[in-house]
Protein backbone atom coordinates (compact mmCIF):
# COMPACT_ATOMS: atom_id res chain seq x y z
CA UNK A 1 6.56 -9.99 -33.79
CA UNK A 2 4.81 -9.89 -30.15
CA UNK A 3 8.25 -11.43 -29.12
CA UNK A 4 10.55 -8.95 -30.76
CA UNK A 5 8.78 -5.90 -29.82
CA UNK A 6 9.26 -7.41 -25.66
CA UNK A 7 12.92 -7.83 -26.51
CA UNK A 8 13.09 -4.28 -28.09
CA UNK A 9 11.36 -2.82 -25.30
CA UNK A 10 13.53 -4.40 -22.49
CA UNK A 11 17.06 -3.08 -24.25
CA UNK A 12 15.81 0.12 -24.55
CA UNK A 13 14.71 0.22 -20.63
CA UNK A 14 17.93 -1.19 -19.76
CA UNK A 15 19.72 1.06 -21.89
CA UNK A 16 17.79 3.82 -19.77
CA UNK A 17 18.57 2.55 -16.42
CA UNK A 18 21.98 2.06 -16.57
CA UNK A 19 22.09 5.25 -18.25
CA UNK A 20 20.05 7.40 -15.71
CA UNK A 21 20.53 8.50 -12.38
CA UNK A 22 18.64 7.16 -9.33
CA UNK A 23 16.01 10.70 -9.20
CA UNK A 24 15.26 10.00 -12.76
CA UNK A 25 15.53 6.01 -12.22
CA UNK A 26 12.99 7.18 -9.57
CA UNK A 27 10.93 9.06 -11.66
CA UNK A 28 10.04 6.60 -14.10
CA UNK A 29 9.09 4.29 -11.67
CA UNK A 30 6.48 6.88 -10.38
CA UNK A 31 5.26 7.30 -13.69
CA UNK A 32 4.76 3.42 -14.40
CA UNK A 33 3.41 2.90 -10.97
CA UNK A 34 -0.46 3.36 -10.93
CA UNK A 35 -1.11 2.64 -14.77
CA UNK A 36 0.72 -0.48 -14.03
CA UNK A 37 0.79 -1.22 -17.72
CA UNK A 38 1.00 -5.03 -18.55
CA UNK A 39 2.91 -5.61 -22.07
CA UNK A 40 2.76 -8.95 -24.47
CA UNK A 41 3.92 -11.91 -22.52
CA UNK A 42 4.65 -10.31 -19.26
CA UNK A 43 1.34 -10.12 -18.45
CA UNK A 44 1.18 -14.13 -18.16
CA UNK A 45 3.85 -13.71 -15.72
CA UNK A 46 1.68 -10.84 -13.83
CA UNK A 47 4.65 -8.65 -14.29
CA UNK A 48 3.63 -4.86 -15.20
CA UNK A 49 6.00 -2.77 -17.06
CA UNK A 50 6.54 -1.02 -13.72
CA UNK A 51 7.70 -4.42 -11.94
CA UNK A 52 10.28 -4.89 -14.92
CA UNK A 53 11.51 -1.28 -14.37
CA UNK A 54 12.08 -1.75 -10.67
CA UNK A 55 14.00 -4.59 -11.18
CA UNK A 56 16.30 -3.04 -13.96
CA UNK A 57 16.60 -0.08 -11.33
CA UNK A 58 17.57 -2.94 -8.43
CA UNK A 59 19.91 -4.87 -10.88
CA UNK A 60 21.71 -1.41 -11.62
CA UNK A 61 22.05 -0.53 -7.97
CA UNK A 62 23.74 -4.16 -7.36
CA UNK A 63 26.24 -3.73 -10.24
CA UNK A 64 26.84 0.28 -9.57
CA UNK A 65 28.30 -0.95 -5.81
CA UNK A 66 25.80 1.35 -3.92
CA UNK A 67 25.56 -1.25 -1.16
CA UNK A 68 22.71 -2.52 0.79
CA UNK A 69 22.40 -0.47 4.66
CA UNK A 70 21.31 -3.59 6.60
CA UNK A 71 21.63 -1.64 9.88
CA UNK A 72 17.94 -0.11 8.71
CA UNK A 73 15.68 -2.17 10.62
CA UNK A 74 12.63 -1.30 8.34
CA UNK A 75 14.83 -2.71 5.26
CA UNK A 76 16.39 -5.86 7.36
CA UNK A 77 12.31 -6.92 8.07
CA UNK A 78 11.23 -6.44 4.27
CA UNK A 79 14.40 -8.65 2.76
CA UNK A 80 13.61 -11.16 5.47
CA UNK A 81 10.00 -11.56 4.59
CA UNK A 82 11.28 -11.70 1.25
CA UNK A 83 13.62 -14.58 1.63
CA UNK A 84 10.67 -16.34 4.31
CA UNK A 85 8.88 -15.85 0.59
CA UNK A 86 11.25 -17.85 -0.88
CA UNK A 87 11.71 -20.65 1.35
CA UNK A 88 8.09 -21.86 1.09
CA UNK A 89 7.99 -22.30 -2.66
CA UNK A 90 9.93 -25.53 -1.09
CA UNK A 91 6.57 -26.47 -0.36
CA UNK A 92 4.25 -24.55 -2.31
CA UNK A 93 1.98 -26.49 -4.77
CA UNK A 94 2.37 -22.70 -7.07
CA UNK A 95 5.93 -21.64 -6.39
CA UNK A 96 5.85 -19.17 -9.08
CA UNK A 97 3.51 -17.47 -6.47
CA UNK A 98 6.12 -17.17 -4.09
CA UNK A 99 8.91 -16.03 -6.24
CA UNK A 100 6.58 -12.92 -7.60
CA UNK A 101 5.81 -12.25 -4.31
CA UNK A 102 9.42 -12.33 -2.80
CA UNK A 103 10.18 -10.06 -5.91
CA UNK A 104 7.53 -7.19 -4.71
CA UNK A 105 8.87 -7.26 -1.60
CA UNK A 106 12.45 -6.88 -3.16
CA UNK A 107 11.43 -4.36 -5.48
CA UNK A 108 9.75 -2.52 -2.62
CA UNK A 109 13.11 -2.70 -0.44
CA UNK A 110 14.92 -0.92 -3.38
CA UNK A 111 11.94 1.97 -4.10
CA UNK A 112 12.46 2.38 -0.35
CA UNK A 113 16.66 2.67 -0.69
CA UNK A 114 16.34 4.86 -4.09
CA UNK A 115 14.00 7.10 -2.15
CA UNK A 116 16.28 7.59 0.75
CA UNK A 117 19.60 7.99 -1.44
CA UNK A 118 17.73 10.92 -3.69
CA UNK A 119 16.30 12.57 -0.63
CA UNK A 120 19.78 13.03 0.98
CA UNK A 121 21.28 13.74 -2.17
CA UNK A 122 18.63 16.57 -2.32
CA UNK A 123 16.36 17.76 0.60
CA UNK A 124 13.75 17.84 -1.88
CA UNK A 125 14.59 14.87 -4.22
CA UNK A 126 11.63 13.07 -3.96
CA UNK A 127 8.98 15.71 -4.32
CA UNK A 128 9.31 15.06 -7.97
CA UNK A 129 8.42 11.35 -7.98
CA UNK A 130 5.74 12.05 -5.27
CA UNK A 131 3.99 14.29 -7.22
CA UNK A 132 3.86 12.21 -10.62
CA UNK A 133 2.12 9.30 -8.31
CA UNK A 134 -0.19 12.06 -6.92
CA UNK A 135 -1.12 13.21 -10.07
CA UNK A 136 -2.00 9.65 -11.59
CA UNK A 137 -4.35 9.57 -8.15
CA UNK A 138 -5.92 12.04 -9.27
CA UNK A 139 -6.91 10.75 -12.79
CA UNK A 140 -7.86 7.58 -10.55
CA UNK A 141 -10.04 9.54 -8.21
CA UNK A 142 -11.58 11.23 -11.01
CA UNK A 143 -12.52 8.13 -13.03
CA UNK A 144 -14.06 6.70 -9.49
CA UNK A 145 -16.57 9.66 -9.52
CA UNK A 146 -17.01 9.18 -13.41
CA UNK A 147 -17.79 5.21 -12.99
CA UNK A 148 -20.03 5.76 -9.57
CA UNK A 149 -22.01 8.39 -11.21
CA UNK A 150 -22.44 6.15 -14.38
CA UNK A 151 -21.86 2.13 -14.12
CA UNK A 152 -22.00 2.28 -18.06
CA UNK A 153 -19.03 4.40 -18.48
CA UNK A 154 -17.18 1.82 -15.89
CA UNK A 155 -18.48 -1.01 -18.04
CA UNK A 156 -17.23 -0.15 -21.24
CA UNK A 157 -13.64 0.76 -19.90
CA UNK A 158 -13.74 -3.18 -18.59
CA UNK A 159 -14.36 -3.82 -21.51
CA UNK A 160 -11.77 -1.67 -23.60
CA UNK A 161 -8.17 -2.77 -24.69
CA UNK A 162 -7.33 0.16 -21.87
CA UNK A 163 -8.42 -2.65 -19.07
CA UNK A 164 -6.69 -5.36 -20.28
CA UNK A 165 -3.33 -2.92 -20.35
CA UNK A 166 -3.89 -1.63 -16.78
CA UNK A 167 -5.15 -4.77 -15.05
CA UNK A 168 -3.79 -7.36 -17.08
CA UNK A 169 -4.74 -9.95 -20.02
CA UNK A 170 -4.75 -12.89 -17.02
CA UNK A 171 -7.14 -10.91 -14.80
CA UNK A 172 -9.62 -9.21 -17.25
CA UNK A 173 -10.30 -12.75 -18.66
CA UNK A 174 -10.84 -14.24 -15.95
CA UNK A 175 -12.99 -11.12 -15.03
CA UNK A 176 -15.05 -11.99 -17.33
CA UNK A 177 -15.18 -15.68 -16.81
CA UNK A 178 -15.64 -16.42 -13.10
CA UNK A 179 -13.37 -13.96 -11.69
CA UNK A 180 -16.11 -11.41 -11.72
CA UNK A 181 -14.63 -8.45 -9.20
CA UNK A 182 -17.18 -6.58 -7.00
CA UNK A 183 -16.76 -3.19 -9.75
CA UNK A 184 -19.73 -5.19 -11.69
CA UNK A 185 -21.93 -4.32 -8.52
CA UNK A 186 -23.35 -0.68 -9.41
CA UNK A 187 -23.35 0.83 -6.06
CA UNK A 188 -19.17 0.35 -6.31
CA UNK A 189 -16.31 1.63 -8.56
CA UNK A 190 -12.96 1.01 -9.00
CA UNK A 191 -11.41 3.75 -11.49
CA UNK A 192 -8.16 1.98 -12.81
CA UNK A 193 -8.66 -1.23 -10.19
CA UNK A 194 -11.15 -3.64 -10.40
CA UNK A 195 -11.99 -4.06 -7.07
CA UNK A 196 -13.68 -1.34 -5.34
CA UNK A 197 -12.09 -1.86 -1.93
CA UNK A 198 -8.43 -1.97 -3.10
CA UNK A 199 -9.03 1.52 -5.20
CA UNK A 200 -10.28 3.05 -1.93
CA UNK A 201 -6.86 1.63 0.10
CA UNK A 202 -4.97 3.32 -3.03
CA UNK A 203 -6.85 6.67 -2.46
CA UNK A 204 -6.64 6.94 1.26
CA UNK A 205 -3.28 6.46 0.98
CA UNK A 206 -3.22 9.32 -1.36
CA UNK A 207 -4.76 11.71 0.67
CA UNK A 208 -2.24 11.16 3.14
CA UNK A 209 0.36 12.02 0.76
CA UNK A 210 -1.24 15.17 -0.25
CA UNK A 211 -1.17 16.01 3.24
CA UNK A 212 2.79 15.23 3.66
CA UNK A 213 3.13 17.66 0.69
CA UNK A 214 1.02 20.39 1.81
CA UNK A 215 3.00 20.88 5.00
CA UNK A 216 5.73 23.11 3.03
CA UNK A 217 4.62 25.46 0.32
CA UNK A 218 1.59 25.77 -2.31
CA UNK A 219 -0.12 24.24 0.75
CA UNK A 220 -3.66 25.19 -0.80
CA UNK A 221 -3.21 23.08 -3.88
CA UNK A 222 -2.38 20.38 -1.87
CA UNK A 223 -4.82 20.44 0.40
CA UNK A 224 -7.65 20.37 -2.74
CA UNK A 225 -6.18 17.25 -4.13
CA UNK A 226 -6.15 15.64 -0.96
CA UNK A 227 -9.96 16.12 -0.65
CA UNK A 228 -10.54 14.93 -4.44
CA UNK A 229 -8.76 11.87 -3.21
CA UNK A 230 -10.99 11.67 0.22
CA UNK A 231 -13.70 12.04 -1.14
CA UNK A 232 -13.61 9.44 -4.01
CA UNK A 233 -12.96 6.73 -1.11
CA UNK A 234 -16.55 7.44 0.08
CA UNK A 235 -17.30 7.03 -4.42
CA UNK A 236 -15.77 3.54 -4.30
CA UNK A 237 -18.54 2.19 -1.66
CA UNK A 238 -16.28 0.45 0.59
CA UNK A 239 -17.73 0.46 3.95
CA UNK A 240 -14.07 -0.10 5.20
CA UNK A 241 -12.79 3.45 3.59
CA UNK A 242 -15.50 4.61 4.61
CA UNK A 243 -15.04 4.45 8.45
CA UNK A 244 -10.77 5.03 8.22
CA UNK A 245 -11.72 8.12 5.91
CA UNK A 246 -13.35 9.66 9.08
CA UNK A 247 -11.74 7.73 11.63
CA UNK A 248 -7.58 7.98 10.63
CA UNK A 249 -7.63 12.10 10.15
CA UNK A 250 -8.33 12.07 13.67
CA UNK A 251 -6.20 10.12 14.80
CA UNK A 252 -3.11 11.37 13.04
CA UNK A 253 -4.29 14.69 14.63
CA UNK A 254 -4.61 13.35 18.07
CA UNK A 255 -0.92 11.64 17.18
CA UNK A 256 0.38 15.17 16.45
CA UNK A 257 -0.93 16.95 19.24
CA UNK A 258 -0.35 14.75 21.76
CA UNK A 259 3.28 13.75 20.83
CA UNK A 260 4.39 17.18 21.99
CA UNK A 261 5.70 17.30 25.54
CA UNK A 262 2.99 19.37 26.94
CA UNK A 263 0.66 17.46 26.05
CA UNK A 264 1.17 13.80 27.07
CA UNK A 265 -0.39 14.45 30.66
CA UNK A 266 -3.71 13.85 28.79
CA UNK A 267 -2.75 10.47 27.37
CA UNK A 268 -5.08 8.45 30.01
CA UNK A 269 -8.05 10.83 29.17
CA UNK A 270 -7.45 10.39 25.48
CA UNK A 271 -7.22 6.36 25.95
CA UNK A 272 -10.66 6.45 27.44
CA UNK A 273 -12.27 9.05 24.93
CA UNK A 274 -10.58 6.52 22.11
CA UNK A 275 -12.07 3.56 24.46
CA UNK A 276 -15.79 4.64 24.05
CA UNK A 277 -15.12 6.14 20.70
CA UNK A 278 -14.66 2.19 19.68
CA UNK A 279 -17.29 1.30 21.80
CA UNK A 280 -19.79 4.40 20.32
CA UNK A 281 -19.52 4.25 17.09
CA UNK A 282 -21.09 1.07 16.19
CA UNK A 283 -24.02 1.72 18.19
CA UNK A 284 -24.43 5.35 16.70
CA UNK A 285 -23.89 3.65 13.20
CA UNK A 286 -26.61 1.21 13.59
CA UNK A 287 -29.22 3.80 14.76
CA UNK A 288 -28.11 6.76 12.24
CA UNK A 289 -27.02 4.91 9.59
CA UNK A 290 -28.82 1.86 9.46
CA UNK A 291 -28.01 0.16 5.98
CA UNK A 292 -24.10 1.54 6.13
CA UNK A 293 -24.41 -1.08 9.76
CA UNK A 294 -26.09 -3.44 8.06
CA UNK A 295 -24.13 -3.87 5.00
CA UNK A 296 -21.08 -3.67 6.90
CA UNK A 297 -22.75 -6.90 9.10
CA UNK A 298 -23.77 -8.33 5.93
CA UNK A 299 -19.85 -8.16 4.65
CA UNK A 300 -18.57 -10.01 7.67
CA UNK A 301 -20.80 -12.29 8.25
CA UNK A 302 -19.79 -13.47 4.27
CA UNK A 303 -15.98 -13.81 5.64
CA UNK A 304 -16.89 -15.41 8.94
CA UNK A 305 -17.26 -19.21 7.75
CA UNK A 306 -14.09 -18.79 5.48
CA UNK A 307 -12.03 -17.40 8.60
CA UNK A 308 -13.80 -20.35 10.61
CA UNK A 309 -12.14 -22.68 8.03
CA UNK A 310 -8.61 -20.47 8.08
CA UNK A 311 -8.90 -21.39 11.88
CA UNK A 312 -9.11 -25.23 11.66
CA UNK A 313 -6.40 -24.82 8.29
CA UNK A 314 -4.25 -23.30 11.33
CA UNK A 315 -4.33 -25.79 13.90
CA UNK A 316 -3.80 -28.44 11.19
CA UNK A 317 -0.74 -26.43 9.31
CA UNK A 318 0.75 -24.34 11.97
CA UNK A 319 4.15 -24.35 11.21
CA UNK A 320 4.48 -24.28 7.45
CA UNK A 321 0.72 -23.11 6.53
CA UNK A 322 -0.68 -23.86 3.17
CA UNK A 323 2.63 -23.08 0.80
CA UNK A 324 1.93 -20.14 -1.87
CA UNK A 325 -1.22 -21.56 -3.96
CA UNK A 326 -1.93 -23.76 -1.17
CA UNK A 327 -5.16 -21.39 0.18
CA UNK A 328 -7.59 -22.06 -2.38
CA UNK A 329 -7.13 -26.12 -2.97
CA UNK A 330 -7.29 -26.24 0.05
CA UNK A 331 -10.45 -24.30 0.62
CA UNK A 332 -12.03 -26.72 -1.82
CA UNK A 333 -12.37 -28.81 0.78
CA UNK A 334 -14.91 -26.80 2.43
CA UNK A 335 -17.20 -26.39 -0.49
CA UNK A 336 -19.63 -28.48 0.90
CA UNK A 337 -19.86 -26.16 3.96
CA UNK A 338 -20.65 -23.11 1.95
CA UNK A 339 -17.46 -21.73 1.98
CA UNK A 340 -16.35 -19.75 -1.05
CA UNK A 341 -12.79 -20.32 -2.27
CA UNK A 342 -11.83 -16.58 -2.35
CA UNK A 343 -8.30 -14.93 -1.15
CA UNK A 344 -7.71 -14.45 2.47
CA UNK A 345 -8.89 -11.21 3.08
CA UNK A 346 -6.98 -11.02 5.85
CA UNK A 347 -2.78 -9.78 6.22
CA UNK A 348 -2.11 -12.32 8.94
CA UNK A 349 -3.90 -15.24 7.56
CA UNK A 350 -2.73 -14.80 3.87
CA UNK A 351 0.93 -14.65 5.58
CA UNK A 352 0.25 -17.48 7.23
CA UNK A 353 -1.35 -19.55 3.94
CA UNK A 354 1.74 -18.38 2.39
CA UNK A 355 4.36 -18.71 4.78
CA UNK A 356 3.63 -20.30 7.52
CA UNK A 357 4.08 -18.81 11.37
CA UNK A 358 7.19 -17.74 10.44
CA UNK A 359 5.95 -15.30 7.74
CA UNK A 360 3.38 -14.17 10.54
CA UNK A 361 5.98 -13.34 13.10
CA UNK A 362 7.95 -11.31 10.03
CA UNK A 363 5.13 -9.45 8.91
CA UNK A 364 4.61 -8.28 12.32
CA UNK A 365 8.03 -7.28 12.88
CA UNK A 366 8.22 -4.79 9.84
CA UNK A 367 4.79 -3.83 10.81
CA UNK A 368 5.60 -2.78 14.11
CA UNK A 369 9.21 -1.30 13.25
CA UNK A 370 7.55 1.11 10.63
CA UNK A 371 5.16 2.27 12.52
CA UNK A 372 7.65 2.53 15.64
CA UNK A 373 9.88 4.89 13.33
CA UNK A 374 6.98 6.90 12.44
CA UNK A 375 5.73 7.32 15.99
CA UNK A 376 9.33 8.51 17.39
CA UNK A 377 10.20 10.84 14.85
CA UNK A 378 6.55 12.56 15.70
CA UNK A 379 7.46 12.71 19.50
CA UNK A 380 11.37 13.31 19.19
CA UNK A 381 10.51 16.09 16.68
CA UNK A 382 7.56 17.11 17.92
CA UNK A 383 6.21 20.54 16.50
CA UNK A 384 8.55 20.43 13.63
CA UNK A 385 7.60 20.45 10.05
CA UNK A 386 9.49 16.78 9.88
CA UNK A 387 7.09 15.23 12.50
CA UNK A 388 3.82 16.61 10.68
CA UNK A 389 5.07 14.56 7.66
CA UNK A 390 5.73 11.65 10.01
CA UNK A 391 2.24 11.95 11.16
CA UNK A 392 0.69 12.12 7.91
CA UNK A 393 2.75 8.73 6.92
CA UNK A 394 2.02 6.94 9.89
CA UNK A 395 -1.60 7.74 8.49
CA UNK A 396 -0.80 6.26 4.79
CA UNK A 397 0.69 3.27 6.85
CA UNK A 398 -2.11 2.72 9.29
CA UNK A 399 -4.72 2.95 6.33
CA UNK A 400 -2.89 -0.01 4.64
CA UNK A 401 -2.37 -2.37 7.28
CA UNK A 402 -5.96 -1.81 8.71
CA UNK A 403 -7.40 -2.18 5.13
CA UNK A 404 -5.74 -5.12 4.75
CA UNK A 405 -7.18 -7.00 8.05
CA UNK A 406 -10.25 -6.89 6.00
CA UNK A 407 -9.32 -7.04 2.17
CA UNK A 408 -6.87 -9.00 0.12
CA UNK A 409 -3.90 -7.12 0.01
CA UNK A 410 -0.10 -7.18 1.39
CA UNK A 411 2.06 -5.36 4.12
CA UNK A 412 2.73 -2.67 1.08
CA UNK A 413 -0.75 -2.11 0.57
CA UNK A 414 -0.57 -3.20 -3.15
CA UNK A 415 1.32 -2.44 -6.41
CA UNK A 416 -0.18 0.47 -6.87
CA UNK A 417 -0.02 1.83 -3.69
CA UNK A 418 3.81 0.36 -3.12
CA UNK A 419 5.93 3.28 -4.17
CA UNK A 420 3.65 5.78 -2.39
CA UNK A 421 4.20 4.30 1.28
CA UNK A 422 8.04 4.09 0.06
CA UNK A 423 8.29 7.41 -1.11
CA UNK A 424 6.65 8.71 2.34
CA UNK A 425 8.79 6.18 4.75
CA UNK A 426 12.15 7.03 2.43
CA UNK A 427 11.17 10.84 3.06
CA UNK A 428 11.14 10.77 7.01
CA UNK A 429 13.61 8.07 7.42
CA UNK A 430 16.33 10.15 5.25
CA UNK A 431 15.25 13.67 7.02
CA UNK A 432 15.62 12.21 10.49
CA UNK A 433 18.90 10.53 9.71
CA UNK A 434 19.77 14.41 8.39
CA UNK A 435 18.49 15.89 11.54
CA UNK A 436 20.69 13.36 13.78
CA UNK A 437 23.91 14.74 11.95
CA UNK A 438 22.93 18.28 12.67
CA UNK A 439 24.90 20.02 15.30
CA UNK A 440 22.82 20.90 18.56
CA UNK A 441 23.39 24.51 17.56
CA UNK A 442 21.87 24.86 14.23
CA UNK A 443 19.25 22.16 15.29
CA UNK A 444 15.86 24.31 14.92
CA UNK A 445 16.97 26.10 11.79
CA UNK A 446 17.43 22.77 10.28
CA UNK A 447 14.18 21.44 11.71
CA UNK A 448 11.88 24.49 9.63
CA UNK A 449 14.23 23.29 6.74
CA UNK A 450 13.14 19.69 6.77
CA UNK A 451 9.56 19.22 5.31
CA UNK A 452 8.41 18.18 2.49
CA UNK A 453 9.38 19.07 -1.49
């Protein structure tokens, strides 16, 4: 029956996407996104019903003849850390790892392409789809609050039928078993993720969009749900969204202000008032705040020893790394040093575990090209409604790739948070390759037409 019911399901989601167009393709994938809704067998296979839809949308794109721009550096660096994916199942001791990993990165090349194609087709094409995934943050910034304020409420959704659909039959049991995620601790909460730190990367992110949105119209509602979502970072207890919640807004301010012309005389003073910022804050946080400083000491000094390890790992694997599933046999090893076999939590090292150096040298490529995109469209368009949405999505962007020195997650933040940094990256990349086609003339009307849906 279980069997029957996933075959029914999957012709009746095909039969949808080939049907639909690419906003409404679009669409549903916002809606599946944050639920993330694992179904009968998939969830062995750690594919969510959202995974499955993105690759029904890809498939259709292939077969429709739409094409794939390879001139876009951003999506030239994804498919190639896709395919550096690929090539170390060859020596991965889990290659099913790999290939799940190469097909997130796939799917997140082709939220990216969708987003850009309904954003030309329509200036504000993607406000739709944005605003489903906002509103699901919402309901997860809500439930945060709910679970901080009462751990009970958090543990009997863990252990509802609801968890096992939004997390997974694979992950809940082995939740319970010795998988225990740091949710169970009551000073943390995770709303719809079961990790605390993870559900604050997801809600920074978030707030970012909100702030994209607000810079064209209804800007007040906007603005609200941007502090719900702020404010539940600071609900999950994770010292790291803690510091980028206050940190980040500032920066994407100084970012706007001092991209404009006038301004960038006063980029040596602000490199030394960022300069003793870094070297401040600490010290202010460990007289002020002591226990924030000390659990934030205690924290790394639990990673230290496994990055000690990841170090000697390196200088014994530096070419090829570990292979996908090669990370925690291999940690084994160190058991008898106190080391705890746990993920990475760290974007360069993971890549590396994975991947090897080339995967490294990849991931820092796309890094740097998004966030090089982001940057010039803020100081070529400086002032313009288009470059205060750049700003805000260099923000989302920063978030995740800081988070992720720190936490176990990918380049893309995670599942969850996938579509949202594609939806904000397709937004500006489409609007600034609208902007270049606009006639000197009618250049500043075009600009205060540009901003966000």
């Amino acid at each position: 029956m279980e069997l029957f019911l996933g075959a029914a399901l999957a012709a009746t989601g095909a039969l949808v996407c080939v049907t639909a167009g690419d906003r409404t393709r679009l669409l549903v994938a916002a809606f599946l996104a944050v639920p993330q809704v694992f179904a009968g067998p998939l969830g062995a296979m750690s594919l969510p019903l959202s995974q499955c839809w993105v690759i029904l949308a890809t498939l259709c794109w292939l077969l429709e003849r739409k094409g794939v721009p390879l001139r876009d550096p951003v999506l030239r660096a994804v498919l190639a850390l896709a395919v550096v994916q690929v090539a170390a199942v060859a020596w991965s001791p889990e290659p099913l790892v790999g290939v799940l990993e190469a097909a997130r990165l796939a799917s997140f090349a082709f939220l990216y392409l969708h987003v850009v194609r309904v954003e030309r087709e329509d200036p504000r094409g993607a406000g739709g789809p944005l605003r489903v995934v906002l509103a699901w943050a919402l309901v997860a910034a809500v439930l945060v609050w709910v679970f901080r304020l009462s751990p009970g409420l958090e543990t009997a959704f863990l252990r509802s039928p609801l968890a096992v659909a939004v997390a997974g039959p694979d992950v809940m049991a082995a939740f319970w078993g010795e998988g225990a995620n740091n949710v169970v601790d009551p000073a943390k909460a995770g709303g719809f993720f079961i990790n605390a730190n993870v559900a604050s990367m997801f809600l920074g992110v978030a707030t970012f969009a909100f702030l994209a949105l607000s810079v064209d119209g209804r800007r007040r509602r906007y603005l609200l749900g941007a502090l719900v979502t702020w404010s539940a970072t600071f609900a999950t207890g994770s010292k790291t969204a803690a510091a980028l919640a206050l940190l980040l807004p500032v920066v994407v301010r100084a970012v706007h202000v001092l991209g404009r012309p006038s301004a960038r005389w006063f980029l040596p003073q602000a490199a030394v008032v960022v300069a003793g910022g870094a070297w401040l804050l600490p010290r202010l946080l460990e007289r002020y705040v002591p226990a924030y400083a000390d659990a934030s000491s205690e924290s790394l000094a639990s990673r230290a020893p496994m990055w000690d390890a990841a170090l000697q790992m390196f200088r014994d694997h530096l070419l090829l790394g570990l292979g996908h599933g090669g990370w925690g046999r291999t940690m084994e090893l160190y058991a008898h040093l106190g080391v705890d076999a746990l993920p990475p939590h760290n974007l360069l090292i993971a890549a590396w575990a994975s991947t090897g150096l080339a995967g490294v040298l990849v991931l820092l490529v796309l890094a740097a090209t998004v966030l090089h995109r982001l940057l010039a469209v803020v100081v070529r368009r400086a002032g313009s409604p288009l470059a205060r949405t750049a700003g805000f999505a260099l923000g989302a962007w920063l978030w995740a790739l800081v988070h992720g020195m720190g936490d176990n997650t990918a380049v893309y933040g995670e599942a969850k948070s996938m579509i949202l940094l594609a939806l904000l990256l397709g937004v500006v990349t489409a609007r600034q390759d609208a902007g270049r086609a606009v006639p000197p003339a009618v250049e500043a009307p075009a600009r205060r037409s540009a901003c966000p849906a």
